[in-house]
C-alpha atoms as a PDB file:
ATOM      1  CA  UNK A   1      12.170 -12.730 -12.595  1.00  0.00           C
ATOM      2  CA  UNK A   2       9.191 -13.888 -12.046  1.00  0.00           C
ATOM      3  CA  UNK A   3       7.567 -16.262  -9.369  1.00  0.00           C
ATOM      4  CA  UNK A   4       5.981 -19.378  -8.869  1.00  0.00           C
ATOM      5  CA  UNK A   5       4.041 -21.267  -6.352  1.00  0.00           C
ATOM      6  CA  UNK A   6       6.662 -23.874  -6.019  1.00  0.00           C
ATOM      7  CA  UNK A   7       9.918 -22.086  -6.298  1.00  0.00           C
ATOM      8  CA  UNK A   8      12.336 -22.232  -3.244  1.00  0.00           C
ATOM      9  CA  UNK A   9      13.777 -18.504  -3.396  1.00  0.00           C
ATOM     10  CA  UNK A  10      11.380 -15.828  -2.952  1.00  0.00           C
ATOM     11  CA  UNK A  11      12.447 -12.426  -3.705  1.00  0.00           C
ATOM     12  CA  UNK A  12      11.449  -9.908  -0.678  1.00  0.00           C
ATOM     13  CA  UNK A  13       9.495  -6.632  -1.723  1.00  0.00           C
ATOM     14  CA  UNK A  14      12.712  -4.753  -1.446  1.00  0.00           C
ATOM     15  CA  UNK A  15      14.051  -5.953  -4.606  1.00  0.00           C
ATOM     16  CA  UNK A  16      10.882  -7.042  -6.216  1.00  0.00           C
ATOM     17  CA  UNK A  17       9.665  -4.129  -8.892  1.00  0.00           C
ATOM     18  CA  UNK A  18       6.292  -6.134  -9.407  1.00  0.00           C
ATOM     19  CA  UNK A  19       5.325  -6.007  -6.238  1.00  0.00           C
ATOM     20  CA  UNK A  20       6.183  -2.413  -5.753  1.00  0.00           C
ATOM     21  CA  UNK A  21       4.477  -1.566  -8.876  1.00  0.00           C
ATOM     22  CA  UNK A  22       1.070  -3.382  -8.106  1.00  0.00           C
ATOM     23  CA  UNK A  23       1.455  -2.302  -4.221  1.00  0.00           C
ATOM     24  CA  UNK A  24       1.695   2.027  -5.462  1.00  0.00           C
ATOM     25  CA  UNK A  25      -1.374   1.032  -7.992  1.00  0.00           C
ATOM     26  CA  UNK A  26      -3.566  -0.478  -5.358  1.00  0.00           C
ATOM     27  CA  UNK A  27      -2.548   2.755  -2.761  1.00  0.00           C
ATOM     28  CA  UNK A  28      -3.304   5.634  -5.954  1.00  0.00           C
ATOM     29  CA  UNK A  29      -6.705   3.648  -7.140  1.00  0.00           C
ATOM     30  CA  UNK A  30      -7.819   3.310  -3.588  1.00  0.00           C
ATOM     31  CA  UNK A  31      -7.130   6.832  -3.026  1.00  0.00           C
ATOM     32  CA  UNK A  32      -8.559   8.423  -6.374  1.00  0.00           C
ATOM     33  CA  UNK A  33     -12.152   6.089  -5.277  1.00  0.00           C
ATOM     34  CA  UNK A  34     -11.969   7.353  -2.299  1.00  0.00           C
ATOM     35  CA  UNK A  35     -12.350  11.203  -3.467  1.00  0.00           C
ATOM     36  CA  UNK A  36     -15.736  12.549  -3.430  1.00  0.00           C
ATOM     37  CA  UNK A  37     -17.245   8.876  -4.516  1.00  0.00           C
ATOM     38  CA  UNK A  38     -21.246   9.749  -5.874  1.00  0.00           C
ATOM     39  CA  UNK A  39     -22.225   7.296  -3.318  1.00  0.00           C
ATOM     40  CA  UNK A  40     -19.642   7.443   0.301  1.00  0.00           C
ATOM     41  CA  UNK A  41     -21.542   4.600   1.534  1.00  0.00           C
ATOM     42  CA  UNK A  42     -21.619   2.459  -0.839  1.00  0.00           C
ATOM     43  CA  UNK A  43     -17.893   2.745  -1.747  1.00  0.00           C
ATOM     44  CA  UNK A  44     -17.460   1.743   1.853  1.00  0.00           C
ATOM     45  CA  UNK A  45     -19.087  -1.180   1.701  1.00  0.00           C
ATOM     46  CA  UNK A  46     -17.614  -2.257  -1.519  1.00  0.00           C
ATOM     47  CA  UNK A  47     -14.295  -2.003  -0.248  1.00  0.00           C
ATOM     48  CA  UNK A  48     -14.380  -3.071   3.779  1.00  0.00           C
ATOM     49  CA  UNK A  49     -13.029  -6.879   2.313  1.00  0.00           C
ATOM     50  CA  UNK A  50      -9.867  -4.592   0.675  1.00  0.00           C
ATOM     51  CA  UNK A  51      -9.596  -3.095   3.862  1.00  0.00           C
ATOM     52  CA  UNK A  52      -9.334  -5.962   6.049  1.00  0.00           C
ATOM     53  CA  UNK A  53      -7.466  -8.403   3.355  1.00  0.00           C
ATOM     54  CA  UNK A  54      -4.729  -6.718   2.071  1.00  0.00           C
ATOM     55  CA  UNK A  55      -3.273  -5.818   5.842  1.00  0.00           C
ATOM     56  CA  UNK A  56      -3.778  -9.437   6.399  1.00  0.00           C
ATOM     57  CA  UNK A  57      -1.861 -10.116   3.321  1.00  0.00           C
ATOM     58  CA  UNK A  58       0.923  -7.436   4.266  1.00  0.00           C
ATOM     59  CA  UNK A  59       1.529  -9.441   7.283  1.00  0.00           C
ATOM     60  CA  UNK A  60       1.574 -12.913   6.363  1.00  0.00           C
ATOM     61  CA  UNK A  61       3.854 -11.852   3.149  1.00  0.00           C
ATOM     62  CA  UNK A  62       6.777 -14.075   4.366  1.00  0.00           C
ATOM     63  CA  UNK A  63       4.765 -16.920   6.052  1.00  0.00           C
ATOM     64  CA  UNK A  64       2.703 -17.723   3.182  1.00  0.00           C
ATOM     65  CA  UNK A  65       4.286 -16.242   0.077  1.00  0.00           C
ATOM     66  CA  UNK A  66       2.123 -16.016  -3.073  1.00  0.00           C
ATOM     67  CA  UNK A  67       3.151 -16.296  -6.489  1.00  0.00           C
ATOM     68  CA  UNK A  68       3.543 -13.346  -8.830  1.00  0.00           C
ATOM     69  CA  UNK A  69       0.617 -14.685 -10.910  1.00  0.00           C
ATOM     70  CA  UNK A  70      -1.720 -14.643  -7.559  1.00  0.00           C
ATOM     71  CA  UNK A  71      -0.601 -10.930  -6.815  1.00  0.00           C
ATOM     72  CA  UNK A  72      -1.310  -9.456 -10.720  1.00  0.00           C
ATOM     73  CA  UNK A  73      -4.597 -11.139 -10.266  1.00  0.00           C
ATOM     74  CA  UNK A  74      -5.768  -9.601  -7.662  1.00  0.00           C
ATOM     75  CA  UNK A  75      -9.360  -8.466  -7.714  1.00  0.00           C
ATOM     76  CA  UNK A  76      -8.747  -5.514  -5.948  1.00  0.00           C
ATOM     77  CA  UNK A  77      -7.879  -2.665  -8.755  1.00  0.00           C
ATOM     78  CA  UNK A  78     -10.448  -3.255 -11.764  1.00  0.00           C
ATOM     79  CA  UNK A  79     -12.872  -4.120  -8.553  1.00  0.00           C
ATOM     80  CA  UNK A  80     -12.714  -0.643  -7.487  1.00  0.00           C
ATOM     81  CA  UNK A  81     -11.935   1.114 -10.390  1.00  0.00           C
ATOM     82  CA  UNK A  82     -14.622  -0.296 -12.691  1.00  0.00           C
ATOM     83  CA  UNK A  83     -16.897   0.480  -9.497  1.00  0.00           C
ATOM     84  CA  UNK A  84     -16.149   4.482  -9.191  1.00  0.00           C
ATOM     85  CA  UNK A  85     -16.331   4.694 -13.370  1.00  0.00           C
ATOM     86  CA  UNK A  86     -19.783   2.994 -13.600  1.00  0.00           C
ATOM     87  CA  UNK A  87     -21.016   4.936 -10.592  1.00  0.00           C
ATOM     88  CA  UNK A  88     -19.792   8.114 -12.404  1.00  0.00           C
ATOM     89  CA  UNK A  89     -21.617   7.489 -15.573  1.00  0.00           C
ATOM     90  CA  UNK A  90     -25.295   6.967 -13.743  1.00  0.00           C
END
C-alpha cells in the first residue's frame, strides 16, 4: 500500500518494502560511486548535501513523515549515478 501526504496511518520501515527497497539502493549506489571515483574530490563535493540530508531525514522519519511519492523521488540515486557514469565516459 502505498502512501499519501494526508493519510492518518503511516506504515513504519519495518513493514514497509518500499522504503527498504529505495533505502538498500541509495546504500549500494552510494557505495559503488564511492569506489575509485575518476575525480575523489569532486564526488565529495557532489554528495556532502546526501551526506548531511538523508541522516536528517533518518531521524525526523516519524516526526515529519513523507509520502511514498516524496521518497521514490528523491534526487539522490540518478544524482549520483548519472554523475559517476558521465565522469567515466570523459
Amino acid at each position: 500500500m502505498l502512501t499519501t501526504s494526508t493519510m492518518r496511518v503511516r506504515a513504519n520501515f519495518r513493514t514497509n518494502r518500499l522504503l527498504q527497497t529505495l533505502a538498500a539502493g541509495y546504500l549500494a549506489t552510494g557505495i559503488v560511486t564511492a569506489i575509485h571515483p575518476l575525480h575523489p574530490d569532486d564526488w565529495l563535493l557532489e554528495n556532502l548535501l546526501v551526506f548531511a540530508f538523508v541522516p536528517l531525514l533518518v531521524l525526523t522519519y516519524r516526526r515529519f513523515p513523507l509520502s511514498d511519492l516524496s521518497w521514490t523521488c528523491a534526487p539522490t540515486v540518478p544524482n549520483a549515478t548519472s554523475h559517476h557514469v558521465l565522469k567515466k565516459r570523459r
